[in-house]
C-alpha atoms as a PDB file:
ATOM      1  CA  UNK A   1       5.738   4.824  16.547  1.00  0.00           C
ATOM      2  CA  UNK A   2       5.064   2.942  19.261  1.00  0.00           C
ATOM      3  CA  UNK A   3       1.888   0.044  19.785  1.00  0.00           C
ATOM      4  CA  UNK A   4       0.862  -2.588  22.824  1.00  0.00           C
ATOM      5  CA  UNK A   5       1.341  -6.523  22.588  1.00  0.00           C
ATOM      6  CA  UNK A   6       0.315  -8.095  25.611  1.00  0.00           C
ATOM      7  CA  UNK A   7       2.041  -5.770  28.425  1.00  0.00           C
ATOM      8  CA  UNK A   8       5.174  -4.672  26.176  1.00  0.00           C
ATOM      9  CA  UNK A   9       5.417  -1.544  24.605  1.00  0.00           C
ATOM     10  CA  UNK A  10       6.965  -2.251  20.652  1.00  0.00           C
ATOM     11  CA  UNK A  11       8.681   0.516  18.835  1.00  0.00           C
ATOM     12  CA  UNK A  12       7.047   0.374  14.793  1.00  0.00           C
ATOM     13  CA  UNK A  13       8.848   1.920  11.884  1.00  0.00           C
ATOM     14  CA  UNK A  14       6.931   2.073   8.899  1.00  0.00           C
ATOM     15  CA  UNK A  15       8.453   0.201   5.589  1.00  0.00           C
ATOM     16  CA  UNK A  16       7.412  -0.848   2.090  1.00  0.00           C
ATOM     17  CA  UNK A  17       8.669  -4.394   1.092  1.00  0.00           C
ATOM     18  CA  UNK A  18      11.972  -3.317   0.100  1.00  0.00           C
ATOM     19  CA  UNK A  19      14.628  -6.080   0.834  1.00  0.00           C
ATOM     20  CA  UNK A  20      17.985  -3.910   0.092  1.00  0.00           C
ATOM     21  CA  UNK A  21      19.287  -5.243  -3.342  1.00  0.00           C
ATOM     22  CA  UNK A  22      17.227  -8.089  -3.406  1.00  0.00           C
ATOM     23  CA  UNK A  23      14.212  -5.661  -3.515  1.00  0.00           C
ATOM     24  CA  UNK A  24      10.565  -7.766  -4.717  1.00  0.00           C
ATOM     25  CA  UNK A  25      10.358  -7.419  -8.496  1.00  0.00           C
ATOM     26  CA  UNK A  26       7.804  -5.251  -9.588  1.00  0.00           C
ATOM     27  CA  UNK A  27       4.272  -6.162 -11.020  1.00  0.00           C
ATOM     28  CA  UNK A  28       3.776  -5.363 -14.660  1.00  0.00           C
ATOM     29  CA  UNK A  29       1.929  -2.113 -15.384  1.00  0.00           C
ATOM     30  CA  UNK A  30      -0.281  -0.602 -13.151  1.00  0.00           C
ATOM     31  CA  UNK A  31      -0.480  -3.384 -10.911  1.00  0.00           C
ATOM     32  CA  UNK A  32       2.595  -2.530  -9.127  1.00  0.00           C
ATOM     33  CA  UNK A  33       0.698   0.620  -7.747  1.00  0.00           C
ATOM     34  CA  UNK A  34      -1.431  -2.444  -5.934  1.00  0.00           C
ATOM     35  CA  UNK A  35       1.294  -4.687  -4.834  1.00  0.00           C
ATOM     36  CA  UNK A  36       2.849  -1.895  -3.530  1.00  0.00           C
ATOM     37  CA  UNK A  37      -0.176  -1.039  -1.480  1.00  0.00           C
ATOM     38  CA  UNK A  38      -0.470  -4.195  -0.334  1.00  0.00           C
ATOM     39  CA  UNK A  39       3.056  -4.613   0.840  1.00  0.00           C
ATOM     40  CA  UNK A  40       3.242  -1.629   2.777  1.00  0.00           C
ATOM     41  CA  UNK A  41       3.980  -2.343   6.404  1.00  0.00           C
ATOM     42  CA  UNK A  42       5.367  -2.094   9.862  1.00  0.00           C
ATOM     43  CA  UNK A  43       8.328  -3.360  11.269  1.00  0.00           C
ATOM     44  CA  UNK A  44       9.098  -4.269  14.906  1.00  0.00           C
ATOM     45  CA  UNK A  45      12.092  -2.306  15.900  1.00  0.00           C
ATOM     46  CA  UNK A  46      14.952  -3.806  15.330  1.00  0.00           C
ATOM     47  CA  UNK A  47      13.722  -7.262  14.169  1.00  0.00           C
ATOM     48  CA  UNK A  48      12.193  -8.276  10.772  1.00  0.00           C
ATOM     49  CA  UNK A  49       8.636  -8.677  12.006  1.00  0.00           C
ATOM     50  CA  UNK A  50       6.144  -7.328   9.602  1.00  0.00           C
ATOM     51  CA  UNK A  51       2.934  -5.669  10.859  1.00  0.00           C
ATOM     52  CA  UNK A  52      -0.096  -4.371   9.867  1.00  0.00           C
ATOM     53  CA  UNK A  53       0.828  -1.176   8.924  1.00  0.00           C
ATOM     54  CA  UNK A  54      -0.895   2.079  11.380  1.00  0.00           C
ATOM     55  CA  UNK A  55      -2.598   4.569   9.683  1.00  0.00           C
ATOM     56  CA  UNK A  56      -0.138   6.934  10.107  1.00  0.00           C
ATOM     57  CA  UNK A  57       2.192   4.735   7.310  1.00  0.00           C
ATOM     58  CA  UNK A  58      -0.713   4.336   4.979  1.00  0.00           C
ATOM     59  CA  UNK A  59      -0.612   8.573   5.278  1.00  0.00           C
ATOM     60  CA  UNK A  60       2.915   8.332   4.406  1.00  0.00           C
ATOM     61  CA  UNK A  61       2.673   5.900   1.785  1.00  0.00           C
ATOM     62  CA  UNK A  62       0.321   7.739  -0.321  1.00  0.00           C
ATOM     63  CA  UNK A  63       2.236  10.893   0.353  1.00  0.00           C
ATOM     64  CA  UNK A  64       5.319   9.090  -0.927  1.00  0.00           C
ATOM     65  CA  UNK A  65       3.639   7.845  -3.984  1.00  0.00           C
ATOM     66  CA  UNK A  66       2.153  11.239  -4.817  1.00  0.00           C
ATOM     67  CA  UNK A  67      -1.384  10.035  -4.453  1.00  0.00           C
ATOM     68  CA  UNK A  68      -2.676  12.435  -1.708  1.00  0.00           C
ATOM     69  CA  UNK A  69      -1.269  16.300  -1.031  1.00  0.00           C
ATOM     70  CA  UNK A  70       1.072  16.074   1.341  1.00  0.00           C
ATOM     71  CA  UNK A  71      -0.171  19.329   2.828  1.00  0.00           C
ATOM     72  CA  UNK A  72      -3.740  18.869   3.444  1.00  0.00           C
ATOM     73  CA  UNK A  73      -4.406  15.916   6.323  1.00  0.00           C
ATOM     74  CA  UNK A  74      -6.719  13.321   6.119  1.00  0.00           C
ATOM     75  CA  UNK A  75      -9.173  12.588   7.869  1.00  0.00           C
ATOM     76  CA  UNK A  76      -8.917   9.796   9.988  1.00  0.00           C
ATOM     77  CA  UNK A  77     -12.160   7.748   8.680  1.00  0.00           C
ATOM     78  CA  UNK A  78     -10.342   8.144   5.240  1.00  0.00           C
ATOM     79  CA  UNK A  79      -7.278   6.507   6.427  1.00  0.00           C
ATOM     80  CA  UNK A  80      -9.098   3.755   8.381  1.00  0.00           C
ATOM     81  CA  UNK A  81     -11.535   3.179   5.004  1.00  0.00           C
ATOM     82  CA  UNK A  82      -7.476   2.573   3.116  1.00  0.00           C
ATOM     83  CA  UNK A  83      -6.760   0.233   6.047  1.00  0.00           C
ATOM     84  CA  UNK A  84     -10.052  -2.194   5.473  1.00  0.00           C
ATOM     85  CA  UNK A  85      -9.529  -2.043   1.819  1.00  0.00           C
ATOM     86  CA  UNK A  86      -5.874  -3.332   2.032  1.00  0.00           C
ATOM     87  CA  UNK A  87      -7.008  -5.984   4.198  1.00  0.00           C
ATOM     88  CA  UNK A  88      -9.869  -7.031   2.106  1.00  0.00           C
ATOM     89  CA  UNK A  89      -7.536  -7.096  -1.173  1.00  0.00           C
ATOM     90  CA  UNK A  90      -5.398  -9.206   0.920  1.00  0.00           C
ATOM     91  CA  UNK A  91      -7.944 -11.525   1.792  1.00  0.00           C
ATOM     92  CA  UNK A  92      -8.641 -11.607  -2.382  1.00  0.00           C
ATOM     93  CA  UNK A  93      -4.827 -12.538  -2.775  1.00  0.00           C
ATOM     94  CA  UNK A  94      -5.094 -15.779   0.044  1.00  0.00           C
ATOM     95  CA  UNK A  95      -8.000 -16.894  -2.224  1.00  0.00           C
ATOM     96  CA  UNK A  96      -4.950 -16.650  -5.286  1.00  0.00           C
ATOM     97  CA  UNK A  97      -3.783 -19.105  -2.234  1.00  0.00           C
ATOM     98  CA  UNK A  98      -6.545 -21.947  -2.027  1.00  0.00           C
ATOM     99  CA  UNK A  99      -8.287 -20.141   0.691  1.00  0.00           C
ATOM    100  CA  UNK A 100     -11.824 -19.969   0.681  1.00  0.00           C
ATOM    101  CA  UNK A 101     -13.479 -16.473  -0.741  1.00  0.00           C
ATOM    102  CA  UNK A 102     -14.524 -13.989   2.383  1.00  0.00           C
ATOM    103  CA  UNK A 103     -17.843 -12.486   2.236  1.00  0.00           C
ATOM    104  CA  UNK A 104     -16.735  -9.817   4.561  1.00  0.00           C
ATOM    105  CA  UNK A 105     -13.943  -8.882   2.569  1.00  0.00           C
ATOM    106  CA  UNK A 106     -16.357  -8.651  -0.491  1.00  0.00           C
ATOM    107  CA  UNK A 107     -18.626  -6.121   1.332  1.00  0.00           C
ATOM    108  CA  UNK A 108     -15.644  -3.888   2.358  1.00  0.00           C
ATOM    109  CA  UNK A 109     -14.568  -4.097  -1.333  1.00  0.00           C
ATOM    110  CA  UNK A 110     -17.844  -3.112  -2.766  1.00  0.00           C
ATOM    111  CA  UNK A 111     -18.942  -0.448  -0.136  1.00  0.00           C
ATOM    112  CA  UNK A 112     -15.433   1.370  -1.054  1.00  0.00           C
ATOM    113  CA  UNK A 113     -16.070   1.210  -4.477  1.00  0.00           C
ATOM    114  CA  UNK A 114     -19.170   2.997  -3.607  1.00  0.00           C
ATOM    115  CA  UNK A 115     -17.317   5.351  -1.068  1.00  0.00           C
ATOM    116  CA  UNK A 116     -15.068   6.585  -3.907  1.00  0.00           C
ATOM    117  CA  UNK A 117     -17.358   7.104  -6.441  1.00  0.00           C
ATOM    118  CA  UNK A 118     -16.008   4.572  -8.677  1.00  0.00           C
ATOM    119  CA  UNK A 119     -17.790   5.203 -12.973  1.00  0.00           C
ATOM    120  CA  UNK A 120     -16.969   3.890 -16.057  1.00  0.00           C
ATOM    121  CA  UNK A 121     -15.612   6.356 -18.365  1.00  0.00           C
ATOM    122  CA  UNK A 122     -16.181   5.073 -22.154  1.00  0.00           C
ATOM    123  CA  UNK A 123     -12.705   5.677 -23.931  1.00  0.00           C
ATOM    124  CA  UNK A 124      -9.252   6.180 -22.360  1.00  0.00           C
ATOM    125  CA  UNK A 125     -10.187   6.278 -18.740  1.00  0.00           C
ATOM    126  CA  UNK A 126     -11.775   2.895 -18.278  1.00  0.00           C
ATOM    127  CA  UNK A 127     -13.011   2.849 -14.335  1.00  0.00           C
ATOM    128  CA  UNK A 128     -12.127   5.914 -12.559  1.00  0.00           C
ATOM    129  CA  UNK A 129     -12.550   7.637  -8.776  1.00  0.00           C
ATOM    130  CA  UNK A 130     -15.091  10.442  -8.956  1.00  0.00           C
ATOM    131  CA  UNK A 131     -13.705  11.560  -5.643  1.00  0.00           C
ATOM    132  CA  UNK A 132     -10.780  12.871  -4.464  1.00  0.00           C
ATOM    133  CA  UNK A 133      -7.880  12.897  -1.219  1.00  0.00           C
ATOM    134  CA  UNK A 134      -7.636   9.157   0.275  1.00  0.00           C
ATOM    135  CA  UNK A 135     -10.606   8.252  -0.990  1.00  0.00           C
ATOM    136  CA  UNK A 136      -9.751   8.879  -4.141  1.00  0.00           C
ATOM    137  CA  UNK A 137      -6.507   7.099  -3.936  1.00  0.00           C
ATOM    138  CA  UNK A 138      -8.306   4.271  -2.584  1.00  0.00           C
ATOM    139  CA  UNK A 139     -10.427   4.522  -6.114  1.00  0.00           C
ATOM    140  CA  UNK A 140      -7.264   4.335  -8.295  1.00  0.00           C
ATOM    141  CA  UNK A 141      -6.299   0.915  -6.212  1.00  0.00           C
ATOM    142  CA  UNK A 142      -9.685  -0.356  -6.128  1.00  0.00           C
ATOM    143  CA  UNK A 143     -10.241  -0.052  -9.761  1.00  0.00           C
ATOM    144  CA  UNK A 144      -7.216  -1.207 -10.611  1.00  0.00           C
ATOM    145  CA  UNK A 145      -7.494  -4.578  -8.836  1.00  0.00           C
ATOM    146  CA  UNK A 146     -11.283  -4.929 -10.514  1.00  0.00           C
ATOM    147  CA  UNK A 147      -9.808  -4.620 -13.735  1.00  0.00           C
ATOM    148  CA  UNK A 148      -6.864  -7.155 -12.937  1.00  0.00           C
ATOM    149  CA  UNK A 149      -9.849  -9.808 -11.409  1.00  0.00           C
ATOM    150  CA  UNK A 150     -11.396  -9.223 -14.913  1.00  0.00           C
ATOM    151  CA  UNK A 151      -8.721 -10.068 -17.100  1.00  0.00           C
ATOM    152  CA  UNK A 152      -6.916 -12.779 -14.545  1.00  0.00           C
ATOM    153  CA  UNK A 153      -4.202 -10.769 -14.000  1.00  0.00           C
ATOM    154  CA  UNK A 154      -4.668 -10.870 -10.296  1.00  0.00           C
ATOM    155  CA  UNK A 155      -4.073 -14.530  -9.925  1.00  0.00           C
ATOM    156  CA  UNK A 156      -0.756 -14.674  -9.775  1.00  0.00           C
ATOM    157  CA  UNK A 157      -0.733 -12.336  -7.011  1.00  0.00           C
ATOM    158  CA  UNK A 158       0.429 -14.069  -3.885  1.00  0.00           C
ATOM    159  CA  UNK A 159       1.708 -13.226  -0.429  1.00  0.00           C
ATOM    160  CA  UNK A 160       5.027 -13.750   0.645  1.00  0.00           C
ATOM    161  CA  UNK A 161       5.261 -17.275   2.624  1.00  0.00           C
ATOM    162  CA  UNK A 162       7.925 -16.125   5.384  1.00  0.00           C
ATOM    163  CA  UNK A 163       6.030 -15.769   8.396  1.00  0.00           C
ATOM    164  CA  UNK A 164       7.784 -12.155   9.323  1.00  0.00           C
ATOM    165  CA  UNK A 165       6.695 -10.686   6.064  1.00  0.00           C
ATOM    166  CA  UNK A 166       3.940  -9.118   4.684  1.00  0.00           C
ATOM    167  CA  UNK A 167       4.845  -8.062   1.533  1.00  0.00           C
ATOM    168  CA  UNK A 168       2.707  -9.535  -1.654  1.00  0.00           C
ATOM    169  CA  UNK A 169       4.410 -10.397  -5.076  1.00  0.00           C
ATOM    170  CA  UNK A 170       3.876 -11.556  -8.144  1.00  0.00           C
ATOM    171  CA  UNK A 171       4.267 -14.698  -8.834  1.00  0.00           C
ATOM    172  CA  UNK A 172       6.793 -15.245 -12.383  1.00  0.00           C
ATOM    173  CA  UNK A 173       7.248 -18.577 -12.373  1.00  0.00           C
ATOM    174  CA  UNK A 174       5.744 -20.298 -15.657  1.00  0.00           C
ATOM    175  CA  UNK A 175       3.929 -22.676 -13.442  1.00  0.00           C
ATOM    176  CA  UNK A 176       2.508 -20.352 -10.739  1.00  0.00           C
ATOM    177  CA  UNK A 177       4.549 -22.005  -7.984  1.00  0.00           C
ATOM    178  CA  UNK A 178       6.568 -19.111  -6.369  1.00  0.00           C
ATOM    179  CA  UNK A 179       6.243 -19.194  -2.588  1.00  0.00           C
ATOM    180  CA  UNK A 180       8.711 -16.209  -0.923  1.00  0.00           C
ATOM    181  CA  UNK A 181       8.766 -12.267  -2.377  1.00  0.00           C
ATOM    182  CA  UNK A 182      12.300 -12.580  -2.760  1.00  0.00           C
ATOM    183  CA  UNK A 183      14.679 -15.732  -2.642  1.00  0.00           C
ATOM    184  CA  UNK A 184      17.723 -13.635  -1.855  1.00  0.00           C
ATOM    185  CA  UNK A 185      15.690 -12.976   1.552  1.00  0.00           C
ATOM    186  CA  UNK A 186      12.895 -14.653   2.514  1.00  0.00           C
ATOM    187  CA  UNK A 187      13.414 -17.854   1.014  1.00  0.00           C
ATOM    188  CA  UNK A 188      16.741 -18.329   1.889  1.00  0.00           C
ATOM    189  CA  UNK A 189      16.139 -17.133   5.262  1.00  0.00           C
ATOM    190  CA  UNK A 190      13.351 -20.164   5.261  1.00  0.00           C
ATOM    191  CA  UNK A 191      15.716 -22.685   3.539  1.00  0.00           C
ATOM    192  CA  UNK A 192      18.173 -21.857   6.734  1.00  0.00           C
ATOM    193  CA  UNK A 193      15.046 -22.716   9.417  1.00  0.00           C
ATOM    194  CA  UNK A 194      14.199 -25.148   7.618  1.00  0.00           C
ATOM    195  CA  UNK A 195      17.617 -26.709   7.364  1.00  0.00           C
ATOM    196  CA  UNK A 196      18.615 -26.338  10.985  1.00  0.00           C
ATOM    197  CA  UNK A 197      15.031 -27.791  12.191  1.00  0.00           C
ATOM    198  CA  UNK A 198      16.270 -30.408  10.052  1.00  0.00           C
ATOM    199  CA  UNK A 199      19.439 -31.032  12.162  1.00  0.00           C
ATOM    200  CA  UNK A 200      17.805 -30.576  15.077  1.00  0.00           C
ATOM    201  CA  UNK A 201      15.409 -33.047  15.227  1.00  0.00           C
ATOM    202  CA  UNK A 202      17.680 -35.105  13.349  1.00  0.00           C
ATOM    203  CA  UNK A 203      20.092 -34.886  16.711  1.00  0.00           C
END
């Protein structure tokens, strides 16, 4: 895949956060369906620079997590609906974060709920998608993540502090202090930066 940024034409190649070995350990439960979601990106060829991921990777993520039917394609509204809603639930994580709560994200959240036909179902099912495809997919997340906000499961969601990366994590640490997705990569990658910034304004 291929995008513009400025004049120069960059090569993408879609990813989920895995590191390798040092892969970011899952969320409990459920909630790793989310995290997952929300890690999905982009790369820059041959580089570690995470992007947004294109529509075309959010169609291959939910293929590859057996959400969608891999034979039927969506349409594209559907995929651009899955788009805002990561974003938005991003937006929720930066306020796990200290940043301040975005209405706009809110109203992307709560439209999509309407969108997929989101019910209570007294019982087993909880909160459910009445629809189907993408947006149905979109549902699961969605009602997922409500549930998590409910319980305060969702705060120790975070995003990954290395600049290049995208992926979100949860946070273990007893005090809620974890800052990189994995320390085997991106924190000692920033421990390295950080260390040779170190020296070189020391020189």
């Amino acid at each position: 895949m291929r995008y513009r940024r400025g004049m120069e034409t960059v090569r993408r190649t879609p990813h989920t956060d895995e590191h390798g070995p040092a892969a970011t350990p899952p969320a409990p439960g459920d909630l790793e369906l989310v995290r997952a979601f929300l890690s999905v990106h982009d790369h820059v060829y041959g580089t570690r620079d995470s992007l947004a991921p294109g529509t075309s990777t959010i169609h291959w993520w939910l293929v590859e997590h057996r959400l969608i039917d891999p034979v039927t394609p969506p349409d594209d509204d559907e995929l651009e609906l899955a788009a805002g809603v990561m974003e938005a639930l991003r937006s929720r994580v930066r306020e796990n974060m200290g940043e301040e709560r975005d209405a706009d994200a809110i109203r992307v959240l709560d439209d999509a709920a309407r969108t997929t036909g989101l019910a209570v179902r007294f019982g087993s099912d909880g909160l459910v998608a009445t629809t189907d495809g993408v947006r149905g997919a979109i549902g699961r997340i969605l009602a997922i993540s409500f549930l998590s906000e409910l319980d305060g499961t969702w705060s120790r969601f975070k995003e990954c502090g290395a600049e290049d990366c995208r992926s979100v994590f949860w946070d273990r640490s007893k005090n809620g202090s974890g800052r990189w997705c994995t320390m085997k990569e991106c924190g000692n990658r920033a421990k390295v930066r950080a260390y040779r910034e170190r020296e070189r304004t020391g020189a």
